[in-house]
Every structure is written in C-alpha cells, then in structure tokens.
Protein backbone atom coordinates (compact mmCIF):
# COMPACT_ATOMS: atom_id res chain seq x y z
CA UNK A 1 108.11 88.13 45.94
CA UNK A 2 107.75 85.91 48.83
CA UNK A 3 109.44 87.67 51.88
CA UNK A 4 111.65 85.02 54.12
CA UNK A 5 111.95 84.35 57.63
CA UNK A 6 113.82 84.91 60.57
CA UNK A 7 116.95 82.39 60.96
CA UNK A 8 117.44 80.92 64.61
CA UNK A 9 120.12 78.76 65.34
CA UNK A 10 118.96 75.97 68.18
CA UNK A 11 121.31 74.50 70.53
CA UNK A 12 121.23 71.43 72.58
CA UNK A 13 122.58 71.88 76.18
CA UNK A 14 124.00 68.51 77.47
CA UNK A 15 126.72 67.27 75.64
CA UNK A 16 125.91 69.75 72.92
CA UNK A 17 126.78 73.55 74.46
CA UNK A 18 128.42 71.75 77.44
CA UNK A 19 130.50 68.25 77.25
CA UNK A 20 129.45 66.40 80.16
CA UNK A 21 125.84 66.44 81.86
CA UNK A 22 124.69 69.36 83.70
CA UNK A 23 122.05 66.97 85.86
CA UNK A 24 125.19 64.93 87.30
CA UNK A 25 127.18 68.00 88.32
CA UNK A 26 124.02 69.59 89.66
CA UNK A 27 123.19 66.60 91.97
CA UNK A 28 127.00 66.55 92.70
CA UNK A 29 126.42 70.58 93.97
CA UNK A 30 123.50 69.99 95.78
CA UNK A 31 124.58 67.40 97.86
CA UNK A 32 127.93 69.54 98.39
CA UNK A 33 125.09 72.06 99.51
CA UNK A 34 123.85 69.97 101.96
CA UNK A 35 120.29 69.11 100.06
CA UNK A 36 119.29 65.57 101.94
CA UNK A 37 118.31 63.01 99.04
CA UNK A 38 116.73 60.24 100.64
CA UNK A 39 118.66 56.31 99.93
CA UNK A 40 115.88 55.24 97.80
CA UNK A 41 115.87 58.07 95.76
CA UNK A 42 119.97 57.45 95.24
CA UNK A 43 119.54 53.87 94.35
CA UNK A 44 116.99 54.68 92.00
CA UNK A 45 118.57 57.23 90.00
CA UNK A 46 122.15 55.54 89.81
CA UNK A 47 119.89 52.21 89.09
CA UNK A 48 117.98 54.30 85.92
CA UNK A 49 121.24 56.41 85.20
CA UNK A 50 123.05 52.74 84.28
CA UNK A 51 119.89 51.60 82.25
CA UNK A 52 119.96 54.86 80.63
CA UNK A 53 123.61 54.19 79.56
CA UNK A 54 122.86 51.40 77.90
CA UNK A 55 119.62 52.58 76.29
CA UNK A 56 117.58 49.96 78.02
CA UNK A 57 114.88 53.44 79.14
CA UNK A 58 114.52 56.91 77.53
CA UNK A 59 115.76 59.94 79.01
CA UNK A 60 112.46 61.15 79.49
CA UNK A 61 111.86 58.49 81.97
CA UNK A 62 115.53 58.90 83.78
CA UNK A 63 114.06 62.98 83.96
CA UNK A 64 110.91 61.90 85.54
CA UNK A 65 112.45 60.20 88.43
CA UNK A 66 114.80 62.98 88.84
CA UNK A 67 112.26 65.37 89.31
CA UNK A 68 111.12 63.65 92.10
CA UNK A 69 113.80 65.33 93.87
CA UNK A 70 112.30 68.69 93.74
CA UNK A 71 108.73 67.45 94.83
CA UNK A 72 107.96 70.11 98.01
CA UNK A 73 110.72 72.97 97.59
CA UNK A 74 110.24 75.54 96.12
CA UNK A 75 112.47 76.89 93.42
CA UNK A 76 114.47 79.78 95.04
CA UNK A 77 115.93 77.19 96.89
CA UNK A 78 118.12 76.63 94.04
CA UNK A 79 118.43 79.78 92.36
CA UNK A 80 120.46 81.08 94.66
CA UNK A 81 123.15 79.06 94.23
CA UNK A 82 123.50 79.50 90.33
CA UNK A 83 125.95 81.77 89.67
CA UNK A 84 128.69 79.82 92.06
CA UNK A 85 127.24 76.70 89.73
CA UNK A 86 127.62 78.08 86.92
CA UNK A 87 131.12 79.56 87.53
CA UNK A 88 132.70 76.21 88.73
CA UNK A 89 130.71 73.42 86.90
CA UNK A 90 129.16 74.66 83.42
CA UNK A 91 131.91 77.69 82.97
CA UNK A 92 134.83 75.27 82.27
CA UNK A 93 132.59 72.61 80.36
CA UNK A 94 131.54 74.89 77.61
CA UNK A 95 132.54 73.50 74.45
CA UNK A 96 134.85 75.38 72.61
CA UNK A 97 133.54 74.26 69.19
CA UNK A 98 130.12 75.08 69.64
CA UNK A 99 130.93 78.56 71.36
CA UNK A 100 132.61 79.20 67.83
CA UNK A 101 129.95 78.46 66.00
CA UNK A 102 127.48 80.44 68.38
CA UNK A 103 129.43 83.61 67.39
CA UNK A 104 129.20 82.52 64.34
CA UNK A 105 125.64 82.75 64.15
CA UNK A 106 125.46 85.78 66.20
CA UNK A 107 127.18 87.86 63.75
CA UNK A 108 125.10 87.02 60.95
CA UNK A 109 122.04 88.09 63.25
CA UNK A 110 121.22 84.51 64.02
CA UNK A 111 118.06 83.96 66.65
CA UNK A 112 119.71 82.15 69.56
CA UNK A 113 117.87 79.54 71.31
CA UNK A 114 118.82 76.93 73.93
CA UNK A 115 116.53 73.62 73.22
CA UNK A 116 116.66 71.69 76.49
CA UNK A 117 114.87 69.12 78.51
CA UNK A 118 116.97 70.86 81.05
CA UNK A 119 114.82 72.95 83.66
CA UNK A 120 114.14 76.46 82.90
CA UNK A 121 114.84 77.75 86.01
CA UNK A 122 118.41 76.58 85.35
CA UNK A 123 118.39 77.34 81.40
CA UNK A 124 117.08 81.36 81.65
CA UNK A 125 120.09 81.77 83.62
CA UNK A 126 122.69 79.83 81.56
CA UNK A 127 120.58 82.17 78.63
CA UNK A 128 121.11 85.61 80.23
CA UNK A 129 125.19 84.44 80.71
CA UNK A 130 125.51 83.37 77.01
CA UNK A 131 123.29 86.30 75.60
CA UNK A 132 120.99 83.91 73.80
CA UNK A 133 117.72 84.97 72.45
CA UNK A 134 115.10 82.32 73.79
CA UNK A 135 115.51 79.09 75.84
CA UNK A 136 113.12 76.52 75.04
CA UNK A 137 113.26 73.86 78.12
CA UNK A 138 111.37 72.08 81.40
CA UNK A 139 109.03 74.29 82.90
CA UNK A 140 108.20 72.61 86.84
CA UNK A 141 105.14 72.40 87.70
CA UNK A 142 104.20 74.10 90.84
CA UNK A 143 100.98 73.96 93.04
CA UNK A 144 98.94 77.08 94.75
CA UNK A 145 101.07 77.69 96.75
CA UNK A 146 104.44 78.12 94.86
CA UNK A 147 105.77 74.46 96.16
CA UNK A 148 107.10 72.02 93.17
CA UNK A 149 104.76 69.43 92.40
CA UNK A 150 107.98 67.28 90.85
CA UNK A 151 106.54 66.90 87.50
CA UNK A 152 107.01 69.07 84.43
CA UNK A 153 104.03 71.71 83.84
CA UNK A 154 103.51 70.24 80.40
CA UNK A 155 106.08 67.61 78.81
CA UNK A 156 110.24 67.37 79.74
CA UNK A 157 111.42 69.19 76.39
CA UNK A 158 112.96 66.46 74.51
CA UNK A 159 111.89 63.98 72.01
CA UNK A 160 108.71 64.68 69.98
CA UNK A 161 107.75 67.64 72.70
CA UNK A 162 111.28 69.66 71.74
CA UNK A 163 110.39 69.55 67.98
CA UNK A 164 107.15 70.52 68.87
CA UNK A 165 107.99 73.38 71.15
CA UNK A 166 110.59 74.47 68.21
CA UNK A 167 107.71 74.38 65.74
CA UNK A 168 105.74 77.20 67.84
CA UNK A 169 108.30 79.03 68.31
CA UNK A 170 109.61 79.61 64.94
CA UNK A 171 105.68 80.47 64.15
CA UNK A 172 105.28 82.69 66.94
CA UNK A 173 108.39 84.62 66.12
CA UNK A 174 108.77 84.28 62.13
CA UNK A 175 111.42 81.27 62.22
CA UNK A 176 111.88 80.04 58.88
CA UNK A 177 112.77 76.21 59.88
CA UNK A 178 114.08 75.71 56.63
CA UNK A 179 116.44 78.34 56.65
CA UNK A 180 117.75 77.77 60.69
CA UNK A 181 120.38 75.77 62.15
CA UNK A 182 119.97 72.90 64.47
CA UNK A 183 122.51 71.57 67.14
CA UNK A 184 122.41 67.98 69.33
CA UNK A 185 124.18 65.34 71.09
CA UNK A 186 121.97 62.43 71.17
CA UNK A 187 119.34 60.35 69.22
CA UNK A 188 116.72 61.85 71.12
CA UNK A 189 117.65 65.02 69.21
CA UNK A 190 116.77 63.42 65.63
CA UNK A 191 112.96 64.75 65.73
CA UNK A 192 113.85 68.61 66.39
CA UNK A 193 116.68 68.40 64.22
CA UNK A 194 114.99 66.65 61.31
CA UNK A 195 112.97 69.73 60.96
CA UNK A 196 115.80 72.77 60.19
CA UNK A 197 117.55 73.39 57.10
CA UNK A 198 120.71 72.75 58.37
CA UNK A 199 121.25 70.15 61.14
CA UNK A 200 124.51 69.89 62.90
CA UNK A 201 125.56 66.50 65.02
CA UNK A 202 127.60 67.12 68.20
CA UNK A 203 130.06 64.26 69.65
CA UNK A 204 126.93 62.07 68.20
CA UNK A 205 125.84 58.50 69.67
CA UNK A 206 126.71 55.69 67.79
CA UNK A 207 122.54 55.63 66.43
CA UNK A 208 122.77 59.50 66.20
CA UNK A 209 125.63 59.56 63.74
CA UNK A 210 125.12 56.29 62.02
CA UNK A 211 121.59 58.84 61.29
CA UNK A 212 123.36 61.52 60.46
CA UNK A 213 125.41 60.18 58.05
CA UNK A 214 122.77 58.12 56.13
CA UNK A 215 121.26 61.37 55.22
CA UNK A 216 124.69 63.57 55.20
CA UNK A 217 124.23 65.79 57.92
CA UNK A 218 127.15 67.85 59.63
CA UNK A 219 129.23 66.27 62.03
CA UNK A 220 131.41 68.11 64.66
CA UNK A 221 133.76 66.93 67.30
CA UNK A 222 135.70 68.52 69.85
C-alpha cells in the first residue's frame, strides 16, 4: 500500500498572516531609527509603490528597488531592532483568522511554513515567535566580506520562484502537495497555491478571487 506524505500547511506573510504590509511599517521603523534613505531613493519607491497599486509593475520589481536600500550594511544592523519591531508593528497586525487556522493545523501535526518574498533575516525571526516549522523567503545576497550586495542571493520568493521553492521543499522533507494546505493574499500567490490540495484565499484581490472562485477555492475574510 502506497505510504502518504507529510502535510504542511504554507502561509503567506503580507496581507495573509499579517493585514497590512510588513515592508511599509519596516521603512516607517527604520526611518524612526534614524536609517538615512537618500531623496531619490524616496521618490522612487513611493513613485513604484503607486504603480504597484494599480498593477501597472509586479511586486517583484517594487522588491528590487527596495532592496536597494540595504546595498552596503550589513545585516545585524537590523536584527537588532526586531524584537521592539515585532512587538509594536507585526504583534497587533496578526490576523486573527489565520492564527485560528494555524492552530488548527498545528494540532493535527501540520508542517508549518511561512512562504514569503519577505527577507529571511526578518521571516526566521517572525518563525521562531510563531513556532512555525520552516520559512521559505528572500535570502540577501552578501559579498566577501559580509556587506549586502542589495539583490536577492537567488530570486525574491514570490511568483513562479515561491512555487518553485515550495516544490523542493515538500521533496526534501516528504510534503505530499496534494494533501497540504496553501494560504495567500494576492494574485501573485496563484502559482504556489495552484499546486496544494487545498488552497485557501485571504482578503483576495479582485483577480485573486475572481480566480479563486472560477475554480471554487476557499475564501476567508477577516
């Protein structure tokens, strides 16, 4: 008899396992911090964060430029100030919904996994508060000598590169796809979450649930 897999449950982070965006309270923090973000950079990501909006550019190509902030630090810089992050931007923001359904999964022995194009550095920590399993997300690219290069060290995990990075890791840790649960926010999330057994639409965009219900997945609110 054919012997079945493990069962993971994947979560989106941005407007999936948190409401708002975790990239525009982060740049909020920073600059609280004192972090100096040069006028061009500003006027290009408020510039790219309208076009985004609208869906006029991807939001792989909003990350890009907003990697270009971390181009020459190094990440410690930041990790330091995570937990006082955490505690008064992400804490409040969790959504209650999906934090039900994540013990929910949990007691029936679930795999949990964050699947985010937010940066790792960021997502191991929001992991370790949570007590997931796994986070799949942005790994920075760094040069010799420990600086950030402001690029990703393979892909920004979203789009065609989050399915794919969900693929090997349900075959490097026995993930039956067909049995596991999928969670997102936002059209981007279509290709990871066409390929679990049981996809679940958060607060969807208008193309994400117009998708969603053409083929009768689950829709949540709240």
């Amino acid at each position: 008899m054919k012997r079945e897999g493990r069962i993971a449950a994947f979560f989106d982070f941005d407007g999936t396992l948190i409401r708002g965006e975790s990239g525009k309270y982060g740049f909020k923090f920073l600059r609280e911090k004192g972090f100096k973000m040069s006028l061009p950079f500003l006027l290009k990501a408020f510039s790219y964060y309208g076009l985004y909006k609208l869906n006029r550019i991807t939001e792989a190509e909003m990350s890009d430029i907003l990697l270009n902030f971390y181009r020459g630090r190094r990440e410690e810089e930041f990790e330091q100030y995570l937990p006082e992050f955490y505690h008064r931007y992400i804490e409040k923001d969790l959504s209650p919904v999906i934090m039900e359904r994540i013990e929910y999964h949990r007691k029936q022995g679930h795999l949990l996994v964050i699947a985010s194009a937010s940066l790792c550095y960021f997502m191991n920590y929001v992991k370790d508060r949570l007590s997931f399993d796994y986070a799949l997300c942005t790994e920075l690219e760094k040069d010799e000598n420990g600086v950030l290069t402001g690029r990703p060290l393979e892909n920004i995990c979203i789009g065609e590169f989050k399915r794919r990075c969900v693929e090997r890791f349900a075959s490097e840790h026995g993930v039956d796809l067909s049995l596991s649960y999928g969670y997102g926010n936002h059209h981007n999330d279509i290709e990871f979450l066409s390929i679990v057994g049981h996809p679940v639409v958060v607060n969807p965009t208008k193309i994400l649930e117009n998708y969603a219900r053409q083929r009768g997945w689950e829709i949540v609110r709240g």
